[in-house]
Protein backbone atom coordinates (compact mmCIF):
# COMPACT_ATOMS: atom_id res chain seq x y z
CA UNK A 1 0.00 0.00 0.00
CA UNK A 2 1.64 3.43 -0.74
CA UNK A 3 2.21 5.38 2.24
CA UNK A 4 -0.09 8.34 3.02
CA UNK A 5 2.31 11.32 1.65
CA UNK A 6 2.33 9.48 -1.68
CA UNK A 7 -1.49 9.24 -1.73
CA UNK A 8 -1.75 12.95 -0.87
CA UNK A 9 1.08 14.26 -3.24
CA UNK A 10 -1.02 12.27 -5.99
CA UNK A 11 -4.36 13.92 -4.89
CA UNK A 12 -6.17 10.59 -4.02
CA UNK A 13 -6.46 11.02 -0.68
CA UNK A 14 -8.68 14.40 -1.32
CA UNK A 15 -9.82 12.85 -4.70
CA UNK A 16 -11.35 10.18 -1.80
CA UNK A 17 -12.61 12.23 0.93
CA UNK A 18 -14.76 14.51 -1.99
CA UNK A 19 -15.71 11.63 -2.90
CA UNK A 20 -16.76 9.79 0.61
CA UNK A 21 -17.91 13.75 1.86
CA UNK A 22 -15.18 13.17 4.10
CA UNK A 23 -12.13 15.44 5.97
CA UNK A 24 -8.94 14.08 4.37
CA UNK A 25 -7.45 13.54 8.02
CA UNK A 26 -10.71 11.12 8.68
CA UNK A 27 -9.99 9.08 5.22
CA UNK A 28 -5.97 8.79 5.93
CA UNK A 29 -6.77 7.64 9.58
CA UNK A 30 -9.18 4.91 8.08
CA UNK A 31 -6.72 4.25 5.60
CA UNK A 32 -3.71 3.22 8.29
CA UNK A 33 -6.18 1.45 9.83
CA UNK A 34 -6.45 -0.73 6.69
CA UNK A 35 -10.21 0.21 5.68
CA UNK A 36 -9.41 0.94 2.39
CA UNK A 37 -6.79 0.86 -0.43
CA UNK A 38 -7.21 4.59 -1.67
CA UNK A 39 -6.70 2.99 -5.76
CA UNK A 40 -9.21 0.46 -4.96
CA UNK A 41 -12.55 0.70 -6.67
CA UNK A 42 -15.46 1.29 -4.64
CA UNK A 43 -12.78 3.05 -1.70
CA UNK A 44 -14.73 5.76 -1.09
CA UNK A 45 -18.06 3.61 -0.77
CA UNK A 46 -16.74 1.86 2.06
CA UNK A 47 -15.23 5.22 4.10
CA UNK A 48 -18.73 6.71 3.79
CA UNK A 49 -20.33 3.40 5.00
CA UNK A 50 -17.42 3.42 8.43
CA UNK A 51 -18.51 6.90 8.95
CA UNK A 52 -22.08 6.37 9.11
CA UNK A 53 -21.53 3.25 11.42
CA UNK A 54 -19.03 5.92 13.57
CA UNK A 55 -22.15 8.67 13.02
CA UNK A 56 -25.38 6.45 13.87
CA UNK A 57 -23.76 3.59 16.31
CA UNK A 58 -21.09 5.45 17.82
CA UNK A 59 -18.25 2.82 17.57
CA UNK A 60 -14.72 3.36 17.55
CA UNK A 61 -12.80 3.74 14.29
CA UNK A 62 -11.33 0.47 14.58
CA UNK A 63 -15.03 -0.88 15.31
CA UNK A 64 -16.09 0.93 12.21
CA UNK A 65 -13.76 -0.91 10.54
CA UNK A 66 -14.53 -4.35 11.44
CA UNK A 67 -18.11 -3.59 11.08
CA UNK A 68 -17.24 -2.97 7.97
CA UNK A 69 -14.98 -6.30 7.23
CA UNK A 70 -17.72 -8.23 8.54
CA UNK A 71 -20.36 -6.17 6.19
CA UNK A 72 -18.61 -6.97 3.32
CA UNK A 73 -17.48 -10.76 3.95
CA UNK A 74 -21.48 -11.03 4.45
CA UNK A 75 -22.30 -9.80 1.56
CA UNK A 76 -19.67 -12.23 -0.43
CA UNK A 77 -21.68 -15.42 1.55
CA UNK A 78 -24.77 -14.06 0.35
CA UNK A 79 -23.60 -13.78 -3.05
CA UNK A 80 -22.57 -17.32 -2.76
CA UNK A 81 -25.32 -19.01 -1.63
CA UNK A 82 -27.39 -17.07 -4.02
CA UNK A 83 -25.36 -18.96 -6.87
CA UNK A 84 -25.96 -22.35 -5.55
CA UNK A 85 -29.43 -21.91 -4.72
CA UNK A 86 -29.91 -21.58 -8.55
């Protein structure tokens, strides 16, 4: 993962927080807490989706974060079982 002065020098770390209606500081701490890759698709999907689990449940950041893991890894199982209920 490139570190967070190279995301900012390349304007990806504010391309992201525009894009998640996010501060940059917010997106870079979610970032070094492994959230997101900032040149992964659907990045700023996921930040918006931690801060609305920090807004509305008032967990942590690092609870946001495995909220969000745990969102995500459902949604792949659902996906899946979808498939082989066909």
């Amino acid at each position: 993962m490139p570190t967070l002065a190279l995301v900012r020098m390349n304007g990806r770390l504010d391309r992201l927080a525009r894009e998640a209606g996010m501060h940059p500081d917010l997106v870079a701490r979610f970032i070094r807490l492994g959230l997101v890759d900032p040149a992964e698709p659907g990045a700023g999907a996921r930040l918006a989706q931690a801060a609305r689990l920090r807004r509305d449940l008032g967990i942590g950041y690092s609870g946001a974060v495995l909220a969000c893991r745990l969102l995500a890894r459902i949604d792949e199982l659902e996906a899946r079982l979808r498939r082989y209920e066909r």
